[in-house]
C-alpha atoms as a PDB file:
ATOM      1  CA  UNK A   1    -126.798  81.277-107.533  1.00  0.00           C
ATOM      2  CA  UNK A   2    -127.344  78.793-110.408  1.00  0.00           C
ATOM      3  CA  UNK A   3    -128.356  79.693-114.093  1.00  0.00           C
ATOM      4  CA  UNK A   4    -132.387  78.185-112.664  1.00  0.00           C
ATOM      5  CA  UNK A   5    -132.455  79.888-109.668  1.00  0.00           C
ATOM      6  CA  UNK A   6    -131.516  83.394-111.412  1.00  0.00           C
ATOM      7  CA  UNK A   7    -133.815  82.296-113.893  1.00  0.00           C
ATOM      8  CA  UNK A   8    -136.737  82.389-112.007  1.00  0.00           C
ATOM      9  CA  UNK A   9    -135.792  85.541-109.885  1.00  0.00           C
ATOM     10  CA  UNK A  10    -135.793  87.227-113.113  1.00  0.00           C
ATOM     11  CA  UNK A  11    -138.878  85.456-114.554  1.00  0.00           C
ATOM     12  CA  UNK A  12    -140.178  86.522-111.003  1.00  0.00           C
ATOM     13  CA  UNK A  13    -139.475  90.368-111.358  1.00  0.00           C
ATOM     14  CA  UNK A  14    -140.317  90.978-114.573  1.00  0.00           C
ATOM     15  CA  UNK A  15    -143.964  88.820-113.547  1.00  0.00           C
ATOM     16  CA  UNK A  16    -144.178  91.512-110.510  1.00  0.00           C
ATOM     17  CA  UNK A  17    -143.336  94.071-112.966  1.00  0.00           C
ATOM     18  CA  UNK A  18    -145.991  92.830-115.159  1.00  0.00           C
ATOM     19  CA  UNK A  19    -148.631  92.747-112.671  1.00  0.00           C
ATOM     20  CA  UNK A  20    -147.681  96.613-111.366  1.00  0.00           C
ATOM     21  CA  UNK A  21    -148.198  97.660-115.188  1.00  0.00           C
ATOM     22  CA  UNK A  22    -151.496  95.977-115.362  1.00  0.00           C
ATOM     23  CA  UNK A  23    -152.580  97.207-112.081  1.00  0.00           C
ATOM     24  CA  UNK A  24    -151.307 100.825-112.914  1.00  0.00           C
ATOM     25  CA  UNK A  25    -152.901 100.882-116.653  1.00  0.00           C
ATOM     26  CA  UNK A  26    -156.486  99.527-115.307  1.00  0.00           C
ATOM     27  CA  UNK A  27    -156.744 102.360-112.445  1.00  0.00           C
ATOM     28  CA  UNK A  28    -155.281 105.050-115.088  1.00  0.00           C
ATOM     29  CA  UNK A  29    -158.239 103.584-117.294  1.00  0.00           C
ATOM     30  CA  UNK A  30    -161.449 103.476-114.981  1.00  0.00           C
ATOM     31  CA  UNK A  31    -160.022 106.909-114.155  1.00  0.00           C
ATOM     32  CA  UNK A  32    -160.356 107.823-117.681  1.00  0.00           C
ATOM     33  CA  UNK A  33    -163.513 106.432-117.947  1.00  0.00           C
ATOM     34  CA  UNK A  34    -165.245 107.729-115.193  1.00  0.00           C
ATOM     35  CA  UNK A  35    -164.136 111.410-116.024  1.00  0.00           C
ATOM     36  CA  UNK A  36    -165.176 110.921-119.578  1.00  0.00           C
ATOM     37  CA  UNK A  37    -168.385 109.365-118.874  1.00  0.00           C
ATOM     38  CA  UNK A  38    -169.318 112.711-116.261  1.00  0.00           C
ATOM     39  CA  UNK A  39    -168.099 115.360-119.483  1.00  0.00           C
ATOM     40  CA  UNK A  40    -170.613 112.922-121.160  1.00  0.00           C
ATOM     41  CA  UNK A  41    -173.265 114.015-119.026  1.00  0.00           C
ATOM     42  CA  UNK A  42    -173.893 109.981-118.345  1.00  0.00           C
ATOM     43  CA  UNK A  43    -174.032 110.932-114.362  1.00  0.00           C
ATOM     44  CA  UNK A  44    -176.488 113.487-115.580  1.00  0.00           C
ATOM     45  CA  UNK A  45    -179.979 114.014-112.853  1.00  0.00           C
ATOM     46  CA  UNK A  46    -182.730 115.639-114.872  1.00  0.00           C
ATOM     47  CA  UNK A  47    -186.526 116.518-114.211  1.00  0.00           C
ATOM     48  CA  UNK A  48    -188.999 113.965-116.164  1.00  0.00           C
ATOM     49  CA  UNK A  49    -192.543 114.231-116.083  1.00  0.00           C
ATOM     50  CA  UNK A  50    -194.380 111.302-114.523  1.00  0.00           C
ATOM     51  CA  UNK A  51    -197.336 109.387-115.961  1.00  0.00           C
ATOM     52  CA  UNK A  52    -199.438 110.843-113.346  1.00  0.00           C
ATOM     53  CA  UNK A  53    -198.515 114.767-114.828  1.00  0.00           C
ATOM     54  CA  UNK A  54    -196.079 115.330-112.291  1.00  0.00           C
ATOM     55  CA  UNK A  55    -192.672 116.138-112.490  1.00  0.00           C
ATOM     56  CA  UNK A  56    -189.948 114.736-110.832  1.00  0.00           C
ATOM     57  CA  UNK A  57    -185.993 114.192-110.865  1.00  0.00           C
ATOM     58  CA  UNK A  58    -184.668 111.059-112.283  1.00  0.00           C
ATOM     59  CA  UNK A  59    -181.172 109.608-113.646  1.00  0.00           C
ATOM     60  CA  UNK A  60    -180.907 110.680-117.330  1.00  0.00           C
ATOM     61  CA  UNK A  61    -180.285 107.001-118.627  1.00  0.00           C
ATOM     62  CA  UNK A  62    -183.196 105.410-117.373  1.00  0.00           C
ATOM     63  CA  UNK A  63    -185.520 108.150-117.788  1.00  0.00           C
ATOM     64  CA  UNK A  64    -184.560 108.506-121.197  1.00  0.00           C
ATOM     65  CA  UNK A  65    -184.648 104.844-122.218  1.00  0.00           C
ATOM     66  CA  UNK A  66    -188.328 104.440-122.501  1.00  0.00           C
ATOM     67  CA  UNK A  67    -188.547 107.291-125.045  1.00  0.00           C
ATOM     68  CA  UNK A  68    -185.972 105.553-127.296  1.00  0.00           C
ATOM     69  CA  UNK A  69    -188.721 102.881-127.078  1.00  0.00           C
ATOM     70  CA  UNK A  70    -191.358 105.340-127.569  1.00  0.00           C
ATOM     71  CA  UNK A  71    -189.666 106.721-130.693  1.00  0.00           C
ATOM     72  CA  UNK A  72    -189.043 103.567-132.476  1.00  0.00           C
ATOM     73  CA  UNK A  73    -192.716 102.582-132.011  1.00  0.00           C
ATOM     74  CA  UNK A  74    -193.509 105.697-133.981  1.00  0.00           C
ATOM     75  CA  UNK A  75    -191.513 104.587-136.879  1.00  0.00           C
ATOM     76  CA  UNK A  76    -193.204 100.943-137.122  1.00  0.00           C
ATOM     77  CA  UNK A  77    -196.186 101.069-139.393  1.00  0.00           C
ATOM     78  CA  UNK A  78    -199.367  99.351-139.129  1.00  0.00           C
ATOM     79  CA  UNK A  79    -199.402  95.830-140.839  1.00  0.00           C
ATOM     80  CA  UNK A  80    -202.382  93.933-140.806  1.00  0.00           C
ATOM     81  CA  UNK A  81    -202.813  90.267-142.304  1.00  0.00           C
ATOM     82  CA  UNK A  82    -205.648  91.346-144.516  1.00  0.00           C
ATOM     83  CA  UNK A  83    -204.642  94.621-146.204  1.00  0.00           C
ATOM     84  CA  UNK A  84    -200.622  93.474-145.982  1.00  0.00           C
ATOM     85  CA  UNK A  85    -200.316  94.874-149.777  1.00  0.00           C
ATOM     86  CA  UNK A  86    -202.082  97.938-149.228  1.00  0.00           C
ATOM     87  CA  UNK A  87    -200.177  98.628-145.878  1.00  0.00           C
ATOM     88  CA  UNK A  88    -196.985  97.986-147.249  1.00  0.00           C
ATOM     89  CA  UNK A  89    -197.929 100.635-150.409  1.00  0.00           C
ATOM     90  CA  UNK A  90    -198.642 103.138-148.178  1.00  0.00           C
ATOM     91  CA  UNK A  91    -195.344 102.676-146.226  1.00  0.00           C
ATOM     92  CA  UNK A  92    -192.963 102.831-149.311  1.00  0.00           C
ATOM     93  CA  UNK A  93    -195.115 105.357-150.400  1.00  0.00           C
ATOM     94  CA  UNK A  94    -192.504 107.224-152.157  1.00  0.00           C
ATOM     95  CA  UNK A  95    -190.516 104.177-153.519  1.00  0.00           C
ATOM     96  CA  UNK A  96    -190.405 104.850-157.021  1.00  0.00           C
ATOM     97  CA  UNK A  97    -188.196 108.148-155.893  1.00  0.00           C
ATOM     98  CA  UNK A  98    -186.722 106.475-153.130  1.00  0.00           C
ATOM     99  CA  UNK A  99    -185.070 103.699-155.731  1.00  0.00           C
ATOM    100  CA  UNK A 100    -183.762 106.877-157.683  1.00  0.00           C
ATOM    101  CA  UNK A 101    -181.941 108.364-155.070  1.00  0.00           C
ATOM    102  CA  UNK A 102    -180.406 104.913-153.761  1.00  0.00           C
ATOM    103  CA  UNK A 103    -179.204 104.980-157.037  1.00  0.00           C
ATOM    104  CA  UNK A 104    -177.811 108.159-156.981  1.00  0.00           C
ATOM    105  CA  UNK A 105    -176.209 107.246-153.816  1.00  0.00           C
ATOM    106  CA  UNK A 106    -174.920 104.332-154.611  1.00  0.00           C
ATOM    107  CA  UNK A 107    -172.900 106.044-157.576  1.00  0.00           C
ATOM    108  CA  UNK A 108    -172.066 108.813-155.548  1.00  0.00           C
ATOM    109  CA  UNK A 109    -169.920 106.184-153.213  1.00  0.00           C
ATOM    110  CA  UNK A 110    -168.545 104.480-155.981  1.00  0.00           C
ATOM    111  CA  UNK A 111    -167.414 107.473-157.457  1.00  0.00           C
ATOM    112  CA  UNK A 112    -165.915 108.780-154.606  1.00  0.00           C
ATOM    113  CA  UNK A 113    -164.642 105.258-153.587  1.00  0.00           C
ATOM    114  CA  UNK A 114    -162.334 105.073-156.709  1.00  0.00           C
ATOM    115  CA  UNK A 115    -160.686 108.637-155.901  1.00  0.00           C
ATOM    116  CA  UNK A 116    -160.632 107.496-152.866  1.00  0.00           C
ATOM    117  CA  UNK A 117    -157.870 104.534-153.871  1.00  0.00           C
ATOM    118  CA  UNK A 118    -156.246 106.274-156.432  1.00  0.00           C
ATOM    119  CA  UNK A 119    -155.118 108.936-153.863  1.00  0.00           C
ATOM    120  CA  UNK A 120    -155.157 106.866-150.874  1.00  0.00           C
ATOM    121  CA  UNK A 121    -152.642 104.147-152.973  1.00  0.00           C
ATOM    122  CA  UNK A 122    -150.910 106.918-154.379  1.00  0.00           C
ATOM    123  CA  UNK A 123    -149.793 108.398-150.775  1.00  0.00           C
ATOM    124  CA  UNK A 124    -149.426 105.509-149.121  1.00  0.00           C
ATOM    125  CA  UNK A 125    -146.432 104.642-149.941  1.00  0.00           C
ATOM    126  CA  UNK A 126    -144.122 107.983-149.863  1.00  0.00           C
ATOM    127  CA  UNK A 127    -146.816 108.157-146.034  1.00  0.00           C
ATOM    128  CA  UNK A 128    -145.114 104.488-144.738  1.00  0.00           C
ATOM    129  CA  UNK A 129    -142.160 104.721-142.824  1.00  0.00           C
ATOM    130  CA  UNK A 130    -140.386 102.433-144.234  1.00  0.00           C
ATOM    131  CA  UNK A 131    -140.675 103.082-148.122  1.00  0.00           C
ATOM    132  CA  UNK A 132    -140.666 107.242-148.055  1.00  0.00           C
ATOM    133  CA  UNK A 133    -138.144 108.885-150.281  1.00  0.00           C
ATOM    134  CA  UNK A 134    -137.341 111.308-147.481  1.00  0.00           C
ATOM    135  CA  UNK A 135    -137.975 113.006-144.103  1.00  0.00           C
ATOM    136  CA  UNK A 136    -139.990 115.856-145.929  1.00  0.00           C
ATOM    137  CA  UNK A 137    -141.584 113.958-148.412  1.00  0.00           C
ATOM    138  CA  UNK A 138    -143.199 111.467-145.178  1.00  0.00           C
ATOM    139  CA  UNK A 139    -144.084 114.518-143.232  1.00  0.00           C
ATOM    140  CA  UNK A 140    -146.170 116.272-145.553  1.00  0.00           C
ATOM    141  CA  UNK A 141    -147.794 113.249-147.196  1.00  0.00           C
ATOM    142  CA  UNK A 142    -149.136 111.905-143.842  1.00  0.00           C
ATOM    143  CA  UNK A 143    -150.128 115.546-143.023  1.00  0.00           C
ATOM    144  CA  UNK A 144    -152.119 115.695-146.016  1.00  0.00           C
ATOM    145  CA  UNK A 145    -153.827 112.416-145.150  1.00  0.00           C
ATOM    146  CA  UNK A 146    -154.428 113.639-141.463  1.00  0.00           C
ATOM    147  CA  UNK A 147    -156.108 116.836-142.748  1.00  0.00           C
ATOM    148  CA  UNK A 148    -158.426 115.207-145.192  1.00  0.00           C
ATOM    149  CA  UNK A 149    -159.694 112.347-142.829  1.00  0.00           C
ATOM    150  CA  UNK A 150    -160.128 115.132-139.774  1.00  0.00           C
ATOM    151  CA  UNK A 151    -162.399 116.897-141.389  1.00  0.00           C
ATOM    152  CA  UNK A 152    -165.871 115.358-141.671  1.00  0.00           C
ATOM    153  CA  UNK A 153    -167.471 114.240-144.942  1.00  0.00           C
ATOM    154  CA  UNK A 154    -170.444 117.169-143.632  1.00  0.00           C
ATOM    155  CA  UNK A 155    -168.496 119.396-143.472  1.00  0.00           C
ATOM    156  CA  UNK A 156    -166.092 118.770-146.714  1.00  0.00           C
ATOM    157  CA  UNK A 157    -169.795 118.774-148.209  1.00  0.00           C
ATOM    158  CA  UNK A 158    -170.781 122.073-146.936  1.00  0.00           C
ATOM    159  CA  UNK A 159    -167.666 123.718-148.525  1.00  0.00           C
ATOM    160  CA  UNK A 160    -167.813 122.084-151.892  1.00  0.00           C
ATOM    161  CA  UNK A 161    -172.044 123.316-152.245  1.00  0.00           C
ATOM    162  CA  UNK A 162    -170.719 126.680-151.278  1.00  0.00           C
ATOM    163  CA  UNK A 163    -168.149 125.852-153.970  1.00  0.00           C
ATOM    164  CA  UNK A 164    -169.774 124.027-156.768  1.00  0.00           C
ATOM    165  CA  UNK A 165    -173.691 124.818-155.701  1.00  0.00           C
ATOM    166  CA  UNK A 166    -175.585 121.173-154.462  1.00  0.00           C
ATOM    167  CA  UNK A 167    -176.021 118.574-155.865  1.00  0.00           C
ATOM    168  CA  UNK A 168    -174.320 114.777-156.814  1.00  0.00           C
ATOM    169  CA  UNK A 169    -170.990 116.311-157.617  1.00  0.00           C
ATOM    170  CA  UNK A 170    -170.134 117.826-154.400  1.00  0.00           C
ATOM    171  CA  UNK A 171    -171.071 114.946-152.544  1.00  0.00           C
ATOM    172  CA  UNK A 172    -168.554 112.791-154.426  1.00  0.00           C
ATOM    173  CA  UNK A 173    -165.515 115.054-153.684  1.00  0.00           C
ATOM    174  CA  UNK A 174    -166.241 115.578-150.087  1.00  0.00           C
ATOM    175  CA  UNK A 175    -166.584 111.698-149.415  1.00  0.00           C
ATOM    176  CA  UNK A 176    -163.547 110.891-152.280  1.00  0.00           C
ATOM    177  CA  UNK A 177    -161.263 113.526-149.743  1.00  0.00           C
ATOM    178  CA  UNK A 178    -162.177 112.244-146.409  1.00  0.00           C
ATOM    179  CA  UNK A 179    -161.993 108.254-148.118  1.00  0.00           C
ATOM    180  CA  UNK A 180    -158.572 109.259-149.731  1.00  0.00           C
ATOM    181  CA  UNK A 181    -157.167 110.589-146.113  1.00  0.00           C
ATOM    182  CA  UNK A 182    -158.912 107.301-144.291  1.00  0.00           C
ATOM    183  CA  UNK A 183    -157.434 104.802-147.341  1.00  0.00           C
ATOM    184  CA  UNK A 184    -154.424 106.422-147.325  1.00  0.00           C
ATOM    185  CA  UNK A 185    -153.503 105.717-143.254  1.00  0.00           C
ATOM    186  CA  UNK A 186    -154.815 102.209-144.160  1.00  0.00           C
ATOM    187  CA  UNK A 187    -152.492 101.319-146.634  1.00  0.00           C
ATOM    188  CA  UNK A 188    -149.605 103.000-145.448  1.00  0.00           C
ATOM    189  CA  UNK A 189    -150.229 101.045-142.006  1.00  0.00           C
ATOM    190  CA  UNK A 190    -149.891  97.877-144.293  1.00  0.00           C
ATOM    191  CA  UNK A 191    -146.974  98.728-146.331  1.00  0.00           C
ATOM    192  CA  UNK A 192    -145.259  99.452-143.078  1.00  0.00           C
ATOM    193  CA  UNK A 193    -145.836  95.697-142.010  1.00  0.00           C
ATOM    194  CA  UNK A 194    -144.425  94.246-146.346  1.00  0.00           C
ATOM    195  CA  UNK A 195    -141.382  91.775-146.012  1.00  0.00           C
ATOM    196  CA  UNK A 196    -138.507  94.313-147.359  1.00  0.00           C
ATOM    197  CA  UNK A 197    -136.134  91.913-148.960  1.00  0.00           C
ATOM    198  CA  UNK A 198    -138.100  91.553-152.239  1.00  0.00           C
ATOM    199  CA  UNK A 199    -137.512  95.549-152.418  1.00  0.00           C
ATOM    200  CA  UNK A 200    -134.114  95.506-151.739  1.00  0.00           C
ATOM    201  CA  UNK A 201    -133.655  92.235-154.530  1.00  0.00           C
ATOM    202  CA  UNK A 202    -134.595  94.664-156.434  1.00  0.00           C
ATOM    203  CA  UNK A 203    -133.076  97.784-155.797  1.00  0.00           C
ATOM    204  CA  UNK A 204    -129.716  95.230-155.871  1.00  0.00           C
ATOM    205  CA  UNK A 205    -130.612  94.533-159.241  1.00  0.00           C
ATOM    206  CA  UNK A 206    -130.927  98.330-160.352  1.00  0.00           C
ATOM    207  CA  UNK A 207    -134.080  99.317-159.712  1.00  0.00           C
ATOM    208  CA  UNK A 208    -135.433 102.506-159.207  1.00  0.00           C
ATOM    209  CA  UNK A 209    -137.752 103.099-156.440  1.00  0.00           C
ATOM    210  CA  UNK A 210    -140.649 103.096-158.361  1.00  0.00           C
ATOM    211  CA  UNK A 211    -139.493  99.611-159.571  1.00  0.00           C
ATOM    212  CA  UNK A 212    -139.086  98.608-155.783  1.00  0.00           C
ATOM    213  CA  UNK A 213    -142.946  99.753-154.948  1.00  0.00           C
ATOM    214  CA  UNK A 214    -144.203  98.076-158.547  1.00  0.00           C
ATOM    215  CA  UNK A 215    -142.671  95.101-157.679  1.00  0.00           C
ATOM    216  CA  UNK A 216    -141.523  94.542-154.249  1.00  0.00           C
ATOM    217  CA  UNK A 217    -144.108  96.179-152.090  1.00  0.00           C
ATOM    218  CA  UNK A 218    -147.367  96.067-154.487  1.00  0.00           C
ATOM    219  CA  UNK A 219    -147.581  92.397-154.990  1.00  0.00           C
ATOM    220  CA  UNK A 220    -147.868  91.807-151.029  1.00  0.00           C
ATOM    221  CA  UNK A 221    -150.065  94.605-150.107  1.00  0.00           C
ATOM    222  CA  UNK A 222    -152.637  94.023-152.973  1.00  0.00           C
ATOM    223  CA  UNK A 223    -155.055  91.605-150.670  1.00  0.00           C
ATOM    224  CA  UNK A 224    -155.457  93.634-147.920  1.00  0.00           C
ATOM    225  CA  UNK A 225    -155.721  96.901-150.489  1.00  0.00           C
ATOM    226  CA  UNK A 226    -158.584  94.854-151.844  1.00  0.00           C
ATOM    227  CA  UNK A 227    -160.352  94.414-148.337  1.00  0.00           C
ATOM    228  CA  UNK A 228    -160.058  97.325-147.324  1.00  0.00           C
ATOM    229  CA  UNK A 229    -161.326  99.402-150.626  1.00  0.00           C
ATOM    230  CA  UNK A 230    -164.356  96.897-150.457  1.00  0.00           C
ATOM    231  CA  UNK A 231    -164.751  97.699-146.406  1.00  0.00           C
ATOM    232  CA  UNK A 232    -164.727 101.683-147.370  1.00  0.00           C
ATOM    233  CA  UNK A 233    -167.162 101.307-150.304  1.00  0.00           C
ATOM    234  CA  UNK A 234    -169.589 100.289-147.976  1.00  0.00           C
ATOM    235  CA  UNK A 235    -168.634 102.940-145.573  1.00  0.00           C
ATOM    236  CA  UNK A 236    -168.865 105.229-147.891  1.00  0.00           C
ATOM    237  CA  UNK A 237    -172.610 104.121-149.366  1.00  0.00           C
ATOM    238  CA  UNK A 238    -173.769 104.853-145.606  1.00  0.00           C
ATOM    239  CA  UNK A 239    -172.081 108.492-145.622  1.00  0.00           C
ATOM    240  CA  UNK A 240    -173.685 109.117-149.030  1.00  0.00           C
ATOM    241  CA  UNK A 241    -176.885 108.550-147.698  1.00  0.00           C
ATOM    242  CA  UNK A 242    -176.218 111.188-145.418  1.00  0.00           C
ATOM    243  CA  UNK A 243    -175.322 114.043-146.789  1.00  0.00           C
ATOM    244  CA  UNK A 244    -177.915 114.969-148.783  1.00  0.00           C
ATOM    245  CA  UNK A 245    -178.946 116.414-145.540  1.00  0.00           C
ATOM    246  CA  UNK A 246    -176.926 119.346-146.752  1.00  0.00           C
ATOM    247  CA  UNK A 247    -177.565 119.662-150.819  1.00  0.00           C
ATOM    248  CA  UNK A 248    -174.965 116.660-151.509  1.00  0.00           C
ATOM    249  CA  UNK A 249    -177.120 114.382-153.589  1.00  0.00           C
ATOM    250  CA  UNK A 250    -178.717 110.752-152.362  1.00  0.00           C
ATOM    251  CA  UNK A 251    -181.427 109.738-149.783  1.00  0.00           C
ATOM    252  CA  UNK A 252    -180.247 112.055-146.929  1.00  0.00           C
ATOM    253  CA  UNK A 253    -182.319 114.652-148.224  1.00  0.00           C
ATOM    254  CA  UNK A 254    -185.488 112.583-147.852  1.00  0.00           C
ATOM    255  CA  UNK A 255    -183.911 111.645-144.335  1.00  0.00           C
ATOM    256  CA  UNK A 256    -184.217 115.017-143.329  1.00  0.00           C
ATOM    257  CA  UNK A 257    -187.496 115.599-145.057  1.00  0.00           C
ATOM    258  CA  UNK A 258    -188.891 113.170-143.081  1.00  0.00           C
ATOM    259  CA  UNK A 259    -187.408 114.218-139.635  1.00  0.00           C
ATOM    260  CA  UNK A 260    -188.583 117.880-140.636  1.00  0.00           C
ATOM    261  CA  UNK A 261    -192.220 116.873-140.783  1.00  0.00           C
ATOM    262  CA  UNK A 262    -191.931 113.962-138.147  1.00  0.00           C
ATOM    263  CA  UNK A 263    -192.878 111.461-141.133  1.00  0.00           C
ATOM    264  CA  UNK A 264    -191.802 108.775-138.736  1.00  0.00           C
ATOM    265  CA  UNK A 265    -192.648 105.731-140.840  1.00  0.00           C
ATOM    266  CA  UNK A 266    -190.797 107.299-143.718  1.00  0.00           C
ATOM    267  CA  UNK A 267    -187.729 106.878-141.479  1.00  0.00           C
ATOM    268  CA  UNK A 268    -188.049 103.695-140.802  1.00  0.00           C
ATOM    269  CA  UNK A 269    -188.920 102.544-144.815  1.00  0.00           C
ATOM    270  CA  UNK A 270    -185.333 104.640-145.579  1.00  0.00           C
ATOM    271  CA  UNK A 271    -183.382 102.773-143.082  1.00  0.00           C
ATOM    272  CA  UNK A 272    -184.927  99.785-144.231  1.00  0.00           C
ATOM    273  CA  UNK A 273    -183.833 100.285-147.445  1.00  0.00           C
ATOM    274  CA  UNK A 274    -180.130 101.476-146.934  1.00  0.00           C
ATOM    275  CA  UNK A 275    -179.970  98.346-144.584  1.00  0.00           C
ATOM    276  CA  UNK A 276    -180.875  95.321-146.871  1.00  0.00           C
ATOM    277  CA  UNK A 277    -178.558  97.996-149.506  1.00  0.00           C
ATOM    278  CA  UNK A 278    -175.132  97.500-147.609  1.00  0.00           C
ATOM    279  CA  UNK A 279    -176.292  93.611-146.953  1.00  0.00           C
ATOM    280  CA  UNK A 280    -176.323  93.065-150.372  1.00  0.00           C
ATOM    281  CA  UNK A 281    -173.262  95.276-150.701  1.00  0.00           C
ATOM    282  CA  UNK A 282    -171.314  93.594-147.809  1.00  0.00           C
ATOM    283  CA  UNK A 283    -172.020  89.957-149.291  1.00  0.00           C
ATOM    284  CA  UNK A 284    -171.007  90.644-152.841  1.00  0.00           C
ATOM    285  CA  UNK A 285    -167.539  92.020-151.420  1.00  0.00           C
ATOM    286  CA  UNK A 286    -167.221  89.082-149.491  1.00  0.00           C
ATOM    287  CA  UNK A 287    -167.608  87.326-152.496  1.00  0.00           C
ATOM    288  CA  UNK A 288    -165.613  89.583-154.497  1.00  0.00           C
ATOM    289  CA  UNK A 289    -162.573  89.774-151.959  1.00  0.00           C
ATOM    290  CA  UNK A 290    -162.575  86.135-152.283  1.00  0.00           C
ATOM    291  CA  UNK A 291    -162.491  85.611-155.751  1.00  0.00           C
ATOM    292  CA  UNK A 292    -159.762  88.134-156.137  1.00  0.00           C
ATOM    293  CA  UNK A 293    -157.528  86.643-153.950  1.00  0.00           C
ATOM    294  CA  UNK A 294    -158.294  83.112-154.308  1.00  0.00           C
ATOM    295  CA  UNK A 295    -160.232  81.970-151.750  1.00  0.00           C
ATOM    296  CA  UNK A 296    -163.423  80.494-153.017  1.00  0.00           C
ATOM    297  CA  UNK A 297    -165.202  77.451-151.406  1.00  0.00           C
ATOM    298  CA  UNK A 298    -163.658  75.057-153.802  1.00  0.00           C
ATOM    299  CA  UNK A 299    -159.898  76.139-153.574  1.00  0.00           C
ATOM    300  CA  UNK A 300    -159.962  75.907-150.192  1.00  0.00           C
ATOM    301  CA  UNK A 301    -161.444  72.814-150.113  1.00  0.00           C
ATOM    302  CA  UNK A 302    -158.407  71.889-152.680  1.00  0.00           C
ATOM    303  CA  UNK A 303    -155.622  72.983-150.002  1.00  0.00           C
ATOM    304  CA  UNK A 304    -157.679  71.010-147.411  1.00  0.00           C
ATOM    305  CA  UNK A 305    -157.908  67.791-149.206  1.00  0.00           C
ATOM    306  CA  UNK A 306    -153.494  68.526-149.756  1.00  0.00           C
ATOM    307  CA  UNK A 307    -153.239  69.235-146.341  1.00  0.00           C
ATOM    308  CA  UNK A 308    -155.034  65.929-145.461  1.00  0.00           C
ATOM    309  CA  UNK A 309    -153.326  64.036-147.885  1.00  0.00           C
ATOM    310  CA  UNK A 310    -150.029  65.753-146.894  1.00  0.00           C
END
């Protein structure tokens, strides 16, 4: 047999092999997927009543599609041409108290945002595999991280107003935990991924291995530190505004107001406002991320023009 023809009887088995993988792994999934979607209750029958009064059995999904419909036409208010000011008043009713608490929340993610780095950074290097002191030292640190980003930022909330009674301050140390856990996996995931010769440059040179993070593993990481800390700020804005709903400070205690006494227009002014909130939050980061690592409209239309002229 020549060096070709064993050539393609390998390239030939390990395509076969290939296709028996993919084969195996797509059964093994809509396996998966079929199981998990009955525990979901997605095959679910139920009894629905009819618009004639009576009742009668239906598949859950379609039956209960029209009532998602029916419940976001509750939260649209009335606008009409000719009273379009006075319509709009009455549905941002509140909106002097409203702008408070968006306030509040907004500071309550920041807050908790910038523990959020400082521990996250902190662990994520002795948490990456490849720039740990020790065994011990990785298997705690990335323990640590697992338990604070397993628990929710509801419940972290619930035990710090049992802790520290409600308000703001408990809402920034149960999002700061659960962002410090989440942070922490993300940059330990990058650090993992750093070129390690500039480390060991420097370790040749006599550095310690705080010298090796400072200046071998720091200087590539920083970018995607920066998009990610700009990605969980606005995360964490969105979980802010939720956990008022147990004594944690911001608009979720007006969301659950509002749910409480089926103020269904309310609902629908709150989302608005959180929504055009992390807009304007996700296009100043985009503008921010850029800036801080260089990549504004006119430098790279500087490297194209080099390119071109290259």
């Amino acid at each position: 047999m020549t060096a070709i023809d064993q050539f393609e009887t390998d390239y030939a088995a390990r395509r076969r092999r290939a296709r028996i993988g993919w084969a195996v792994g797509t059964v093994l999934f809509v396996a998966l997927f079929a199981v998990t979607s009955w525990i979901g209750d997605f095959f679910k029958v139920t009894q629905v009543t009819l618009p004639d009064g009576s009742r009668d059995w239906r598949w859950i999904i379609p039956a209960g599609l029209p009532r998602l419909g029916e419940y976001i036409e509750k939260t649209l208010p009335v606008l009409r041409w000719d009273s379009l000011a006075a319509d709009l008043g009455n549905w941002f009713w509140r909106w002097q108290i409203w702008l408070e608490l968006l306030l509040e929340t907004v500071l309550i993610a920041f807050m908790a945002t910038t523990l959020g780095v400082i521990g996250g950074f902190l662990l994520s290097f002795p948490a990456a595999r490849n720039l740990s002191p020790n065994a011990w030292v990785l298997w705690l640190t990335r323990r640590y991280l697992e338990i604070t980003r397993t628990v929710p930022e509801l419940v972290w909330a619930l035990i710090f107003v049992f802790c520290f009674s409600v308000g703001p301050m408990a809402g920034v140390m149960a999002i700061g935990l659960h962002a410090t856990g989440a942070l922490g996996k993300l940059y330990s995931e990058v650090n993992e991924n750093i070129d390690m010769k500039p480390l060991e440059g420097v370790k040749a040179a006599g550095g310690t291995w705080f010298d090796q993070i400072r200046y071998g593993a720091v200087p590539q990481v920083l970018p995607n530190i920066v998009s990610y800390t700009l990605l969980r700020f606005e995360i964490n804005v969105r979980a802010s505004s939720i956990i008022g709903y147990v004594g944690a400070g911001g608009l979720g205690q007006e969301f659950r107001t509002a749910m409480s006494f089926q103020e269904y227009t309310d609902l629908s002014a709150l989302f608005l406002i959180v929504f055009v909130t992390v807009m304007v939050i996700d296009y100043g980061s985009e503008k921010l991320r850029h800036r801080i690592i260089g990549l504004d409209r006119n430098t790279a239309h500087r490297r194209a023009a080099k390119a071109v002229a290259a």
